[in-house]
C-alpha atoms as a PDB file:
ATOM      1  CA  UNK A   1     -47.782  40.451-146.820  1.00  0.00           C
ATOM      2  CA  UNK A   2     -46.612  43.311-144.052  1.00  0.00           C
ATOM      3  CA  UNK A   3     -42.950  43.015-142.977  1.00  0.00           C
ATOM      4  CA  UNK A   4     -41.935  41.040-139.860  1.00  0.00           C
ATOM      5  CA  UNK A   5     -41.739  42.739-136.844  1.00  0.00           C
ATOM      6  CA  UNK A   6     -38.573  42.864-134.345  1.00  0.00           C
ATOM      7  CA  UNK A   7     -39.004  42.997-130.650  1.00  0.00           C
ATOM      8  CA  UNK A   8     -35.764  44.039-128.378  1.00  0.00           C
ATOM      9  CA  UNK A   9     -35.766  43.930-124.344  1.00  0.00           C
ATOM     10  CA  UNK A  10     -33.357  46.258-123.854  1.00  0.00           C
ATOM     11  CA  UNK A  11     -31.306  45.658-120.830  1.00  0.00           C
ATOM     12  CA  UNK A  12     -28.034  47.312-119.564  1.00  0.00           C
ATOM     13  CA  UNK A  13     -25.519  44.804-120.489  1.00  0.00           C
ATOM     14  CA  UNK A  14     -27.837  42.443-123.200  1.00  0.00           C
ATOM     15  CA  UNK A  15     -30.355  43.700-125.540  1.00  0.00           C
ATOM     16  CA  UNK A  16     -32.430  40.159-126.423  1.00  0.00           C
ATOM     17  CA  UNK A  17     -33.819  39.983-130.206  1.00  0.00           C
ATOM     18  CA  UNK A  18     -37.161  38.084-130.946  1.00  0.00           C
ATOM     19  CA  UNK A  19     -38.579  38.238-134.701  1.00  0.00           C
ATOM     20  CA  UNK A  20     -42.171  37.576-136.064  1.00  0.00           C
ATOM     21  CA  UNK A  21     -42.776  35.286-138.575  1.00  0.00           C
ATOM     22  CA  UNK A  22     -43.598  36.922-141.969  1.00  0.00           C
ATOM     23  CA  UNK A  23     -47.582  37.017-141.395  1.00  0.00           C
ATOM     24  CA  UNK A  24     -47.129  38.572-138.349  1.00  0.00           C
ATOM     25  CA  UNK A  25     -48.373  35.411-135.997  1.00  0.00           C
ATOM     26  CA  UNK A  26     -45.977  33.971-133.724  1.00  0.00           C
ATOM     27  CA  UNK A  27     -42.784  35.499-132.211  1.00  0.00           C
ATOM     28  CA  UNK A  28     -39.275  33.607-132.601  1.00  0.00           C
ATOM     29  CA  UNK A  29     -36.447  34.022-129.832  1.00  0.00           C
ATOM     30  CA  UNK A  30     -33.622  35.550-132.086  1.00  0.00           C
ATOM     31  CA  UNK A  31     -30.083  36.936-130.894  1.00  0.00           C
ATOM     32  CA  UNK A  32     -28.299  38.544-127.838  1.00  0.00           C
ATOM     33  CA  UNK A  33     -26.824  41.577-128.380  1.00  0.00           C
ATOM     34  CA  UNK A  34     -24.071  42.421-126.003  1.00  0.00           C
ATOM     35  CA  UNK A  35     -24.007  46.081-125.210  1.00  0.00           C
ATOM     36  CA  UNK A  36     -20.521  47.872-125.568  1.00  0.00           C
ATOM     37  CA  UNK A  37     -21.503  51.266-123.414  1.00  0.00           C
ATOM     38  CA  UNK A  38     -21.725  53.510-125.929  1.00  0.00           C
ATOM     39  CA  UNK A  39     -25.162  54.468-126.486  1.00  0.00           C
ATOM     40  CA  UNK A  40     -24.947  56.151-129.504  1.00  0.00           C
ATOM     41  CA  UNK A  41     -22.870  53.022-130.801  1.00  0.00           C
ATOM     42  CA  UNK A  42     -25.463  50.816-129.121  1.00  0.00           C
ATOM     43  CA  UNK A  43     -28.880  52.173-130.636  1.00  0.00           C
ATOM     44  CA  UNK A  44     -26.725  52.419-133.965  1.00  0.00           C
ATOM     45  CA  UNK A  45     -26.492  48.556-134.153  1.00  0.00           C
ATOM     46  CA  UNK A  46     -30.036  47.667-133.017  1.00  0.00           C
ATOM     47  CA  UNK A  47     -31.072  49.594-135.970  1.00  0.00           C
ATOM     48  CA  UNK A  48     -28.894  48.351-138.264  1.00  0.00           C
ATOM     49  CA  UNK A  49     -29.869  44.495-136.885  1.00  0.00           C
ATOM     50  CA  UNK A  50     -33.644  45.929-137.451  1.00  0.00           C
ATOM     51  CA  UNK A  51     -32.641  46.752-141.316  1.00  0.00           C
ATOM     52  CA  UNK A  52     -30.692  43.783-141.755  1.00  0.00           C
ATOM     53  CA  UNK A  53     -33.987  41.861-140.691  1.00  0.00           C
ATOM     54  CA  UNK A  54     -36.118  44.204-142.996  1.00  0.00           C
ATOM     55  CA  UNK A  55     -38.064  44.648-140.143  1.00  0.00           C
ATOM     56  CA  UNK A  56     -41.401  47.089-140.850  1.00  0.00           C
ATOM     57  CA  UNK A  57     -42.178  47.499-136.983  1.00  0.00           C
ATOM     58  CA  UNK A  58     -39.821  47.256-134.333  1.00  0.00           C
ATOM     59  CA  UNK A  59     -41.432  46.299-130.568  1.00  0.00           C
ATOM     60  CA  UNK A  60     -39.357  47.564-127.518  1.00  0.00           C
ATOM     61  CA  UNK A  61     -39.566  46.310-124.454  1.00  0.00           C
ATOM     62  CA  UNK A  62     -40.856  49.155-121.390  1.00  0.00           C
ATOM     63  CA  UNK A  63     -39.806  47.664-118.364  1.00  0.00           C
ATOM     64  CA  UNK A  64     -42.281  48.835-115.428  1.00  0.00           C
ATOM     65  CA  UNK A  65     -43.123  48.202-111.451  1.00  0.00           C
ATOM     66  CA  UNK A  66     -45.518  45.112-110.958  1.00  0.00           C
ATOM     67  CA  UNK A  67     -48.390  48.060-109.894  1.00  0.00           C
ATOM     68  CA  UNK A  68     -47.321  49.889-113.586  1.00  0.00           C
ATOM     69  CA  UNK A  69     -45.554  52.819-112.092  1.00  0.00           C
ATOM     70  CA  UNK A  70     -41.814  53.732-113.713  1.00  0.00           C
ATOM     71  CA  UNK A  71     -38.881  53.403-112.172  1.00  0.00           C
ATOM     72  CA  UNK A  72     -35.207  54.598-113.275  1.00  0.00           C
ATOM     73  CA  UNK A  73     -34.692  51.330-115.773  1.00  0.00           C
ATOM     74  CA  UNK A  74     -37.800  52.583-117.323  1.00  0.00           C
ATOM     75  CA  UNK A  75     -36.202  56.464-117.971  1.00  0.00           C
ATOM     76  CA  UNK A  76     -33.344  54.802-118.938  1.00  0.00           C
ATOM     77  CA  UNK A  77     -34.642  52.524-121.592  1.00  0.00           C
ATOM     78  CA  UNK A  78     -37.198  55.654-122.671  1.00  0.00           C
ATOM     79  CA  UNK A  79     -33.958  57.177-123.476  1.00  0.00           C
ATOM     80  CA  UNK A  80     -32.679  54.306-125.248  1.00  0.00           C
ATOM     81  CA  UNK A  81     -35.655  54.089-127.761  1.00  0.00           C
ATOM     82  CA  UNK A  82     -36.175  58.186-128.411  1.00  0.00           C
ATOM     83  CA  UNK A  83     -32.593  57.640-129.588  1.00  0.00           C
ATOM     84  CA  UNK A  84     -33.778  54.878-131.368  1.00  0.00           C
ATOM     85  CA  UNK A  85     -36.604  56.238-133.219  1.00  0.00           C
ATOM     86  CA  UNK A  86     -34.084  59.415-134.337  1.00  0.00           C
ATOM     87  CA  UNK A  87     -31.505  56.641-135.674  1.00  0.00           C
ATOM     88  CA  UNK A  88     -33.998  54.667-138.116  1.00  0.00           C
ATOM     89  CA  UNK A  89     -37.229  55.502-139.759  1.00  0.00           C
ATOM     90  CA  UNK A  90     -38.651  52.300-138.946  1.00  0.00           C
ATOM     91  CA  UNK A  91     -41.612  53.013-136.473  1.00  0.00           C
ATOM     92  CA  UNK A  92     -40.875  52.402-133.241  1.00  0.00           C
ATOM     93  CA  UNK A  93     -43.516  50.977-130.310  1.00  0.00           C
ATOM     94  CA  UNK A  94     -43.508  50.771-126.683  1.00  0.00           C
ATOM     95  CA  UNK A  95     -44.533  47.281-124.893  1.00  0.00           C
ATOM     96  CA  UNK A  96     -45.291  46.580-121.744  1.00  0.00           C
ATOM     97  CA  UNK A  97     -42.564  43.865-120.588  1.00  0.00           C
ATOM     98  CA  UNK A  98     -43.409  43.088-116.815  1.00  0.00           C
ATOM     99  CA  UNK A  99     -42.798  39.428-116.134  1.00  0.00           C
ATOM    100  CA  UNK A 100     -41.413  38.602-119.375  1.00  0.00           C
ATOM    101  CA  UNK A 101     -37.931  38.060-118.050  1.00  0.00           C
ATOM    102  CA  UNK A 102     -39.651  35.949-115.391  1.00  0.00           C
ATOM    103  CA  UNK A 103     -41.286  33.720-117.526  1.00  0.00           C
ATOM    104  CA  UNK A 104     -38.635  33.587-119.715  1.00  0.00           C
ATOM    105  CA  UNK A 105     -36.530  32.330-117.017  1.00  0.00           C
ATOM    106  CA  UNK A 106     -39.357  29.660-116.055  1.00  0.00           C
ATOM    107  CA  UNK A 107     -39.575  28.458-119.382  1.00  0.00           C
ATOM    108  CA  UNK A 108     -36.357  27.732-119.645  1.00  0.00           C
ATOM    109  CA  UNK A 109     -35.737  26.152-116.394  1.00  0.00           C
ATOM    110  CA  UNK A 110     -39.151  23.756-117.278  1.00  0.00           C
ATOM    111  CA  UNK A 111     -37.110  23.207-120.473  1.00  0.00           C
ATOM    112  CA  UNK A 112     -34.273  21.590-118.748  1.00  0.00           C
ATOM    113  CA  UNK A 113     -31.828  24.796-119.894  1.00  0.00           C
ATOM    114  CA  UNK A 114     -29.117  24.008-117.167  1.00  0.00           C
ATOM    115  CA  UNK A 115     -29.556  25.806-114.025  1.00  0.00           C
ATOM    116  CA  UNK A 116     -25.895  27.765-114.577  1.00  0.00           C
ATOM    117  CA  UNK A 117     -26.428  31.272-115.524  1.00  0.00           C
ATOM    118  CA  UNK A 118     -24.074  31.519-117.950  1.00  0.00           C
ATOM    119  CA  UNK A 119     -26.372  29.281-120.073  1.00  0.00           C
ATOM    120  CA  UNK A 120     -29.255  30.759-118.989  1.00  0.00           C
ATOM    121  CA  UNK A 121     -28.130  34.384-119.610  1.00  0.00           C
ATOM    122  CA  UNK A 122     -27.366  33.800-123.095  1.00  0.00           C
ATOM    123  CA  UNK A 123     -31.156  32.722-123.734  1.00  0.00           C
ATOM    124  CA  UNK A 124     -33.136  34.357-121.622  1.00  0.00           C
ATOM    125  CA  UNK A 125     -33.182  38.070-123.342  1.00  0.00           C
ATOM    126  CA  UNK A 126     -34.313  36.652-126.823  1.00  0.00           C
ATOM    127  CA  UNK A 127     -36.668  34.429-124.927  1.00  0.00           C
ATOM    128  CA  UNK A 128     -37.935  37.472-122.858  1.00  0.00           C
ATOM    129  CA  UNK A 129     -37.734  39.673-126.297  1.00  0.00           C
ATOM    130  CA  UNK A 130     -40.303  37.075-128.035  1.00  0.00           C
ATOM    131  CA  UNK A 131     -42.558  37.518-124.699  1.00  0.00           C
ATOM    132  CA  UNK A 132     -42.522  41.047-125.264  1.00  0.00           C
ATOM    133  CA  UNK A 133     -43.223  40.542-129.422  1.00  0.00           C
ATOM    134  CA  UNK A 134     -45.976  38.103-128.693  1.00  0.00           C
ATOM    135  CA  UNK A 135     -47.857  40.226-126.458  1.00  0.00           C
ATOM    136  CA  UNK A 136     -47.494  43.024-129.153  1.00  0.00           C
ATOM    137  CA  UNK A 137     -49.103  40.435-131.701  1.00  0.00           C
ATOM    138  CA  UNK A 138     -51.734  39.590-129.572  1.00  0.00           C
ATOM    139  CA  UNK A 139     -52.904  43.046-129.489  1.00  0.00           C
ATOM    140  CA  UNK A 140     -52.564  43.761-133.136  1.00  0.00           C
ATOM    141  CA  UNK A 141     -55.198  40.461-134.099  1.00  0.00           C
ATOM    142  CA  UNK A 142     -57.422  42.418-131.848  1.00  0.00           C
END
């Protein structure tokens, strides 16, 4: 049985958490991590929640223009997971996230999730996260 995989869209206040079941086959909305500004600090807990989770893959998020071009979030979240893949020697992968945040966001409005952001804000990065793992799972059955 391979280890579960870990997905994080990584975002400049919230980091959303999504794992894998343990075959590998469907993607679970996990945790929010709230981002203290620190980067070093930052990337030093998502690998530690990666560990915790005994996670053998993790799946980050690679925020992009609808047309695929980068933009400065993208540079900024590159950063972000090259100091990622020097903190842990889990192996680290780049997925494309565009529209996962949107759909995220539609799912949980067609799920009744009050329309306040507050609520919504504390869902919708795990939910976007598991978008992000799912697509990465799709690919690997391939």
């Amino acid at each position: 049985m391979e280890k579960q995989a870990i997905a994080f869209d990584i975002g400049d206040k919230r980091i959303g958490v999504a794992v894998s079941d343990p075959f590998g086959e469907y993607a679970m909305p996990s945790d929010t991590y709230f981002r203290t500004g620190d980067l070093r600090a930052d990337v030093r807990a998502v690998a530690q929640i990666a560990e915790a989770r005994g996670a053998g893959c993790i799946v980050c998020g690679l925020p992009l223009h609808a047309d695929g071009t980068e933009s400065e979030q993208t540079e900024r979240t590159r950063r972000f997971i090259q100091a990622l893949r020097e903190e842990t020697a889990i192996p680290v992968v780049e997925e494309d996230e565009r529209y996962t945040t949107l759909a995220a966001r539609q799912e949980l409005r067609l799920g009744g999730v009050s329309a306040k952001k507050d609520k919504r804000k504390k869902r919708v990065d795990s939910l976007a996260a598991a978008h992000i793992l799912e697509t990465y799972l799709a690919k690997k059955e391939k």
